[in-house]
PDB file of N, CA and C in Angstrom:
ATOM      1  N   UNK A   1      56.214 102.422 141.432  1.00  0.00           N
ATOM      2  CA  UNK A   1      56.372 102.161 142.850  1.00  0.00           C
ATOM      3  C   UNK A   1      56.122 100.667 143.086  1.00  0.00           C
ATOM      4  N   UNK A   2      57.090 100.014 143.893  1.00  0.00           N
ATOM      5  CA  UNK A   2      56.671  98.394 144.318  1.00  0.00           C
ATOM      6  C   UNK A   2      55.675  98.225 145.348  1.00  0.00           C
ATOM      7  N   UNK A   3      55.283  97.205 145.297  1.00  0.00           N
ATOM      8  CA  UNK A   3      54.361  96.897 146.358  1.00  0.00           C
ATOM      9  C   UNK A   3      54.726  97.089 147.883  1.00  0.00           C
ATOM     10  N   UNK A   4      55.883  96.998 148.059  1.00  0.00           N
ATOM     11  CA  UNK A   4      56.235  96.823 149.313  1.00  0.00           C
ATOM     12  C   UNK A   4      55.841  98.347 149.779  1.00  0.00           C
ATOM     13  N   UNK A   5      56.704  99.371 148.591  1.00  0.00           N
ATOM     14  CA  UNK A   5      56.739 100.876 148.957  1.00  0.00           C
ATOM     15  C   UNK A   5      55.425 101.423 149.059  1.00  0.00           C
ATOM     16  N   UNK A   6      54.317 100.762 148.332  1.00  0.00           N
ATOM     17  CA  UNK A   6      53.395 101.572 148.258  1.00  0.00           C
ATOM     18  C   UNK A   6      52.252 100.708 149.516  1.00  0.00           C
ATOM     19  N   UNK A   7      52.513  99.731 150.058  1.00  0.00           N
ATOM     20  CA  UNK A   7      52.021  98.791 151.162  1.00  0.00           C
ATOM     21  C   UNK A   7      52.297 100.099 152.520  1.00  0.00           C
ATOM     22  N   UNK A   8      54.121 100.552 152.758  1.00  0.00           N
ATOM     23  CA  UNK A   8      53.774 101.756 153.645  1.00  0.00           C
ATOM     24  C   UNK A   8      53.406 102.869 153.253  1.00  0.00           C
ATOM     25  N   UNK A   9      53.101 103.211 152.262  1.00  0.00           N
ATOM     26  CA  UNK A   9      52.722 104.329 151.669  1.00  0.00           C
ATOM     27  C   UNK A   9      50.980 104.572 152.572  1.00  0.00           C
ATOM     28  N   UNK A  10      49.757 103.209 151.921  1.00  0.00           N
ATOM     29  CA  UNK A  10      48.767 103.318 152.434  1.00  0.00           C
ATOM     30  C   UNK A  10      48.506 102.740 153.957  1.00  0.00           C
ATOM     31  N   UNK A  11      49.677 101.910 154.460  1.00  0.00           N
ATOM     32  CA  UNK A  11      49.676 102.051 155.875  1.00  0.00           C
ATOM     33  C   UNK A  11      49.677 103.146 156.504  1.00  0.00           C
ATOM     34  N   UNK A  12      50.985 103.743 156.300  1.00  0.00           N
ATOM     35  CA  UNK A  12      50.653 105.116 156.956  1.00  0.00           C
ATOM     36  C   UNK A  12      49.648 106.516 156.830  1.00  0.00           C
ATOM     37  N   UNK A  13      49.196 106.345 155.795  1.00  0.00           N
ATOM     38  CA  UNK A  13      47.850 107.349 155.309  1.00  0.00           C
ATOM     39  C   UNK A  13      46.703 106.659 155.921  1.00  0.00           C
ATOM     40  N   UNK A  14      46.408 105.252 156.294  1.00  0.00           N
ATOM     41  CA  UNK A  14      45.211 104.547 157.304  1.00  0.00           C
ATOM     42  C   UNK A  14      45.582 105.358 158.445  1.00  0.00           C
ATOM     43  N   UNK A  15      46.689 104.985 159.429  1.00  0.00           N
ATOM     44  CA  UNK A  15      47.261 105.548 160.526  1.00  0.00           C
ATOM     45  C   UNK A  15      46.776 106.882 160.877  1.00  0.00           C
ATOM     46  N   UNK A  16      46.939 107.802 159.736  1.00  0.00           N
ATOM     47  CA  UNK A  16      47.427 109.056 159.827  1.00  0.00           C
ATOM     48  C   UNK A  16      45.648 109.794 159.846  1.00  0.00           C
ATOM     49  N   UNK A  17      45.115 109.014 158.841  1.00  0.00           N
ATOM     50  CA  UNK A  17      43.557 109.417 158.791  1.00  0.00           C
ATOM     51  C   UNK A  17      42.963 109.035 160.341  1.00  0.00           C
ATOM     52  N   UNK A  18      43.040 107.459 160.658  1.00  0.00           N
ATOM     53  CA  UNK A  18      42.428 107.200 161.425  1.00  0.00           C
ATOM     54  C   UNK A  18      42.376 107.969 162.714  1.00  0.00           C
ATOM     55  N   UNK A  19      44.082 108.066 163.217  1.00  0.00           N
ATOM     56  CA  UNK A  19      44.058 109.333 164.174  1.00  0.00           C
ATOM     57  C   UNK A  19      43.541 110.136 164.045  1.00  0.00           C
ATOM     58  N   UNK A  20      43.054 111.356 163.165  1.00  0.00           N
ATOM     59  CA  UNK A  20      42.533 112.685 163.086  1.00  0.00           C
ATOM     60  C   UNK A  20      40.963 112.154 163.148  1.00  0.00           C
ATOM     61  N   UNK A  21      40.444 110.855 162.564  1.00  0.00           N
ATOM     62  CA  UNK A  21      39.099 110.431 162.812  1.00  0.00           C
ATOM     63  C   UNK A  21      38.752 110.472 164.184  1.00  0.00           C
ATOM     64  N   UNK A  22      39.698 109.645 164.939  1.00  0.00           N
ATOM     65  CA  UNK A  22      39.638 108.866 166.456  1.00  0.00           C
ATOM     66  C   UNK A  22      40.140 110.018 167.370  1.00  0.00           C
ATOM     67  N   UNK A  23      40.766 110.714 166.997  1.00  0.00           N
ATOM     68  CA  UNK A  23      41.288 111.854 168.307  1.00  0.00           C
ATOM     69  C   UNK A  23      40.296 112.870 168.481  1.00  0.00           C
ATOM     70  N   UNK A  24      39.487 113.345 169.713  1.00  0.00           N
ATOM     71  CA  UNK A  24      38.443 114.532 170.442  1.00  0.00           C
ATOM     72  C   UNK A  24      39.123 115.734 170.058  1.00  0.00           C
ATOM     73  N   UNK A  25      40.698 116.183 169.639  1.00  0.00           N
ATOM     74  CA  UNK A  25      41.391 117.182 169.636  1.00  0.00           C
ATOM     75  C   UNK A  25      41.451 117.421 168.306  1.00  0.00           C
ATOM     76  N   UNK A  26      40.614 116.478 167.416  1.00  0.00           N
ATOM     77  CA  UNK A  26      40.890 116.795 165.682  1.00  0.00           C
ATOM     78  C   UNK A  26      39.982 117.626 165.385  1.00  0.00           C
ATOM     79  N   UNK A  27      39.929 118.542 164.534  1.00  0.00           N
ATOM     80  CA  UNK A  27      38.880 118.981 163.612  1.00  0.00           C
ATOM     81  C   UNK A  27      37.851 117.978 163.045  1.00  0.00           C
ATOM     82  N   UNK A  28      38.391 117.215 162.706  1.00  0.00           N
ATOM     83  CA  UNK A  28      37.666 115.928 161.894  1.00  0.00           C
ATOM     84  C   UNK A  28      37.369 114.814 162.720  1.00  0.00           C
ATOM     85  N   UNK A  29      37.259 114.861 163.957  1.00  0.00           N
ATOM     86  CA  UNK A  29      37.317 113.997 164.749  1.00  0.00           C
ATOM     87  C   UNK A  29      35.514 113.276 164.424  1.00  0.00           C
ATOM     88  N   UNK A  30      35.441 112.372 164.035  1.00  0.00           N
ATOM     89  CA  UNK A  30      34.271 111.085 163.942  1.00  0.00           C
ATOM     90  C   UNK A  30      33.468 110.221 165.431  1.00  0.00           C
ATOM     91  N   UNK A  31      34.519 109.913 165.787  1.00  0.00           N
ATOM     92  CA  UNK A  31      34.182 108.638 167.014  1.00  0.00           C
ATOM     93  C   UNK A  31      35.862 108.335 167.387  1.00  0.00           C
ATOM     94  N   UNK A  32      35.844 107.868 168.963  1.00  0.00           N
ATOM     95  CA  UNK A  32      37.185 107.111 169.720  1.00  0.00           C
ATOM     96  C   UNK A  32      36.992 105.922 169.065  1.00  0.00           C
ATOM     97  N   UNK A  33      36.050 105.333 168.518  1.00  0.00           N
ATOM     98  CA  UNK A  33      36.288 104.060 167.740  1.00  0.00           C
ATOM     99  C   UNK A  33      37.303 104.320 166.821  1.00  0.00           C
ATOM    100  N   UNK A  34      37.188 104.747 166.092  1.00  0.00           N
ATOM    101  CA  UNK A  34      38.874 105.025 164.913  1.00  0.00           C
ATOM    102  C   UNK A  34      40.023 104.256 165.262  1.00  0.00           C
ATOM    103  N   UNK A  35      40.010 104.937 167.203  1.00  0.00           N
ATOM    104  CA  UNK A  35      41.676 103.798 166.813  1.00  0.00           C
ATOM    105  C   UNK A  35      41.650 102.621 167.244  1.00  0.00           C
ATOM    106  N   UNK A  36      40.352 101.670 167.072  1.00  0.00           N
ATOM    107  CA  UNK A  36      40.694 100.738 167.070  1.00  0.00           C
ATOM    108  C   UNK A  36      41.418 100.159 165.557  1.00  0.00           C
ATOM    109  N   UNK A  37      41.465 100.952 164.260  1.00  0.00           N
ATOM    110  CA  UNK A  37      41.507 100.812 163.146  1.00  0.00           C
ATOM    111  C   UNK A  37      43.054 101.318 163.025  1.00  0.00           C
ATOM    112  N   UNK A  38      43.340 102.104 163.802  1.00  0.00           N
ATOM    113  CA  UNK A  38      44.737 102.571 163.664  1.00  0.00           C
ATOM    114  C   UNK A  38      45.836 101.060 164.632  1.00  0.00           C
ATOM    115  N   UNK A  39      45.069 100.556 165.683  1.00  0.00           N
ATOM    116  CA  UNK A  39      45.484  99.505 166.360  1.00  0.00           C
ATOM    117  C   UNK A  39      45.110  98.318 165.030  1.00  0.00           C
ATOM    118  N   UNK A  40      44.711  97.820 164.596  1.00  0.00           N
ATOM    119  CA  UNK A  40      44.342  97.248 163.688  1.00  0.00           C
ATOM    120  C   UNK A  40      45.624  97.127 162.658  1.00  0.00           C
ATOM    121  N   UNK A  41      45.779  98.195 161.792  1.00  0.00           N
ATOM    122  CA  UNK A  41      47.217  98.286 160.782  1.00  0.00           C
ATOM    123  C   UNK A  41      48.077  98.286 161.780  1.00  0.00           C
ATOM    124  N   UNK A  42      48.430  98.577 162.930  1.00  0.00           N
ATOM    125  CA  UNK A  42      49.871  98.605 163.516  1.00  0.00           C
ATOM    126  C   UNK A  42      49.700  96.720 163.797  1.00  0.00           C
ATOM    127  N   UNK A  43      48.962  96.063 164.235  1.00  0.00           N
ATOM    128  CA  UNK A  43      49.502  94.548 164.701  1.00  0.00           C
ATOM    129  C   UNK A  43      49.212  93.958 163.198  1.00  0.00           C
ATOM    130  N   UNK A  44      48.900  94.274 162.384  1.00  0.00           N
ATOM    131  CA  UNK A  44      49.208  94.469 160.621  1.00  0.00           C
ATOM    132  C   UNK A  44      50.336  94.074 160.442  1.00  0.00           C
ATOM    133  N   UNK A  45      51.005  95.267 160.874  1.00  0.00           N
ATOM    134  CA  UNK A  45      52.452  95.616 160.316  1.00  0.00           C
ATOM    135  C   UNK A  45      53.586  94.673 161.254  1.00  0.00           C
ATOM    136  N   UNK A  46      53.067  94.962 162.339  1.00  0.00           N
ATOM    137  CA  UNK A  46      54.010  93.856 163.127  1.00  0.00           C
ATOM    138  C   UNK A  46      53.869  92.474 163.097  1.00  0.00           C
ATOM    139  N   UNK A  47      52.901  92.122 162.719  1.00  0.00           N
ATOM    140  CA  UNK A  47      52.759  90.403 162.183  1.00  0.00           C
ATOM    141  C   UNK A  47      53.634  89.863 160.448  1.00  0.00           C
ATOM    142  N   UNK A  48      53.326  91.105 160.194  1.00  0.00           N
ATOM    143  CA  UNK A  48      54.317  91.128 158.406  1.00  0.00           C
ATOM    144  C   UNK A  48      55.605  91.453 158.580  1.00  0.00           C
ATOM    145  N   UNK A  49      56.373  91.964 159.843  1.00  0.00           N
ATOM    146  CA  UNK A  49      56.968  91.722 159.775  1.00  0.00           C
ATOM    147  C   UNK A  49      58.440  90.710 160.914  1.00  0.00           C
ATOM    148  N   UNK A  50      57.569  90.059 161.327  1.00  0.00           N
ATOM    149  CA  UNK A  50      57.295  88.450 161.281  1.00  0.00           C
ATOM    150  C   UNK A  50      57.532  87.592 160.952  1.00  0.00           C
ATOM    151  N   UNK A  51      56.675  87.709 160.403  1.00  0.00           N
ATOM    152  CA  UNK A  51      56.206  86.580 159.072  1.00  0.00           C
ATOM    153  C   UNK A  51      56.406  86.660 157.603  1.00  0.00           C
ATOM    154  N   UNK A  52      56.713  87.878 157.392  1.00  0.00           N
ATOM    155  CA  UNK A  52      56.799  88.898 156.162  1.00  0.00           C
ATOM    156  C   UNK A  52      56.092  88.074 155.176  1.00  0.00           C
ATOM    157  N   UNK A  53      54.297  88.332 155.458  1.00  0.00           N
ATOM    158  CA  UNK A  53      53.858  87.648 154.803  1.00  0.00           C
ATOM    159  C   UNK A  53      52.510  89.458 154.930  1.00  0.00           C
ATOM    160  N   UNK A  54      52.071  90.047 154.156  1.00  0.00           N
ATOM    161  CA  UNK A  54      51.047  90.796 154.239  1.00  0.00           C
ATOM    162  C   UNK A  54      50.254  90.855 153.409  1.00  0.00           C
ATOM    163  N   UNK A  55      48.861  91.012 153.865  1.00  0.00           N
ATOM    164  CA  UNK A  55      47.461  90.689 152.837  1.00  0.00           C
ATOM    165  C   UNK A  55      47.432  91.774 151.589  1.00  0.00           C
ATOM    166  N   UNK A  56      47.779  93.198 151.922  1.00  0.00           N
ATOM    167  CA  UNK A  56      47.758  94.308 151.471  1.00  0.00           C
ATOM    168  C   UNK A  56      48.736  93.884 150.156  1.00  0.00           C
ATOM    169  N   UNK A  57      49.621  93.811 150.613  1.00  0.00           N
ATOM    170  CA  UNK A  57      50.733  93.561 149.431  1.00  0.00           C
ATOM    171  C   UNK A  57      50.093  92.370 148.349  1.00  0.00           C
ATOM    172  N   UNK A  58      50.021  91.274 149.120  1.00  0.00           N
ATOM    173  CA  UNK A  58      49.046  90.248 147.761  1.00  0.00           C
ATOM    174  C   UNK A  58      47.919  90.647 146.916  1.00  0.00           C
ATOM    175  N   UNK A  59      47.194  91.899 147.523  1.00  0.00           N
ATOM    176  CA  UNK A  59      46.041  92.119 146.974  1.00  0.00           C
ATOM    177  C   UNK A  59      46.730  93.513 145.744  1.00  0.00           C
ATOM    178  N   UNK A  60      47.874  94.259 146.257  1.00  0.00           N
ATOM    179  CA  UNK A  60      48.182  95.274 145.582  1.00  0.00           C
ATOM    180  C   UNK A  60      49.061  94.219 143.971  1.00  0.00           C
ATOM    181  N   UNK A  61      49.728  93.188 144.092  1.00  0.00           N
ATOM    182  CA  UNK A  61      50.467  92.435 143.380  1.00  0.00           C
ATOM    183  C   UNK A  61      49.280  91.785 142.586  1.00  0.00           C
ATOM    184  N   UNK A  62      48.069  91.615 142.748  1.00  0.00           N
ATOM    185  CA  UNK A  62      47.287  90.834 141.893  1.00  0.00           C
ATOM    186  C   UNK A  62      46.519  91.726 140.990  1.00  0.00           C
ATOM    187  N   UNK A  63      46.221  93.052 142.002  1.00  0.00           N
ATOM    188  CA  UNK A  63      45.656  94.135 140.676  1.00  0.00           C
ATOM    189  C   UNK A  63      47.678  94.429 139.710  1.00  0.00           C
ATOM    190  N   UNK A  64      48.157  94.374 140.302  1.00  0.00           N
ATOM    191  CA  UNK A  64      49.301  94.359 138.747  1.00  0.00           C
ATOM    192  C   UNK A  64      50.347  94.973 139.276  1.00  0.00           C
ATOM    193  N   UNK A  65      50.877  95.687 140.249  1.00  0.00           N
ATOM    194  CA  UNK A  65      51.686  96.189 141.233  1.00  0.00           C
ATOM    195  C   UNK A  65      52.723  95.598 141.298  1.00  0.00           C
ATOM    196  N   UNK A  66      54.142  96.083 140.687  1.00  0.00           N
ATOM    197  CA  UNK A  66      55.388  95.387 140.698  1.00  0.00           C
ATOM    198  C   UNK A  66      55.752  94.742 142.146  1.00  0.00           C
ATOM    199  N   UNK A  67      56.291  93.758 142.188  1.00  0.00           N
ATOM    200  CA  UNK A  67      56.654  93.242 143.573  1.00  0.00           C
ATOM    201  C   UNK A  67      57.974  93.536 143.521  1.00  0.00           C
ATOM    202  N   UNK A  68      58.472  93.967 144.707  1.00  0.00           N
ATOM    203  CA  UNK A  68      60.020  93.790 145.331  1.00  0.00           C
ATOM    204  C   UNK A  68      59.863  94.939 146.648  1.00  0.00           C
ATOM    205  N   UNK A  69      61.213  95.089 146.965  1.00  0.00           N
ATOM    206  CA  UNK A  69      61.547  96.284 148.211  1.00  0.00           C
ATOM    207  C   UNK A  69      61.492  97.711 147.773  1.00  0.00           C
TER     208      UNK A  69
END
């Protein structure tokens, strides 16, 4: 898997956790703090793509993570 693919791969599993953390209607619900963490990866994602420049991806490419689309 490339970096890029696996960059939305754990974006959307942050997202997806954080909601069921942050939502009163989850089973698993933690604290309404959560989505500030789900707000967090979304202006993430919209600054990368931007800039198409993302931290996630540099850090996944330096542990050894093929780069491309």
């Amino acid at each position: 898997m490339t970096s890029w693919k696996l960059v939305r791969v754990i974006a959307g599993f942050f997202i997806l956790l954080s909601l069921a953390l942050g939502m009163p209607e989850s089973p698993i619900f933690v604290s309404k703090y959560w989505l500030f963490f789900t707000a967090f990866v979304g202006v993430n994602l919209l600054q990368s793509g931007f800039t198409g420049w993302c931290l996630m991806e540099n850090i996944l490419r330096k542990l050894g993570v093929k780069s491309g689309c």
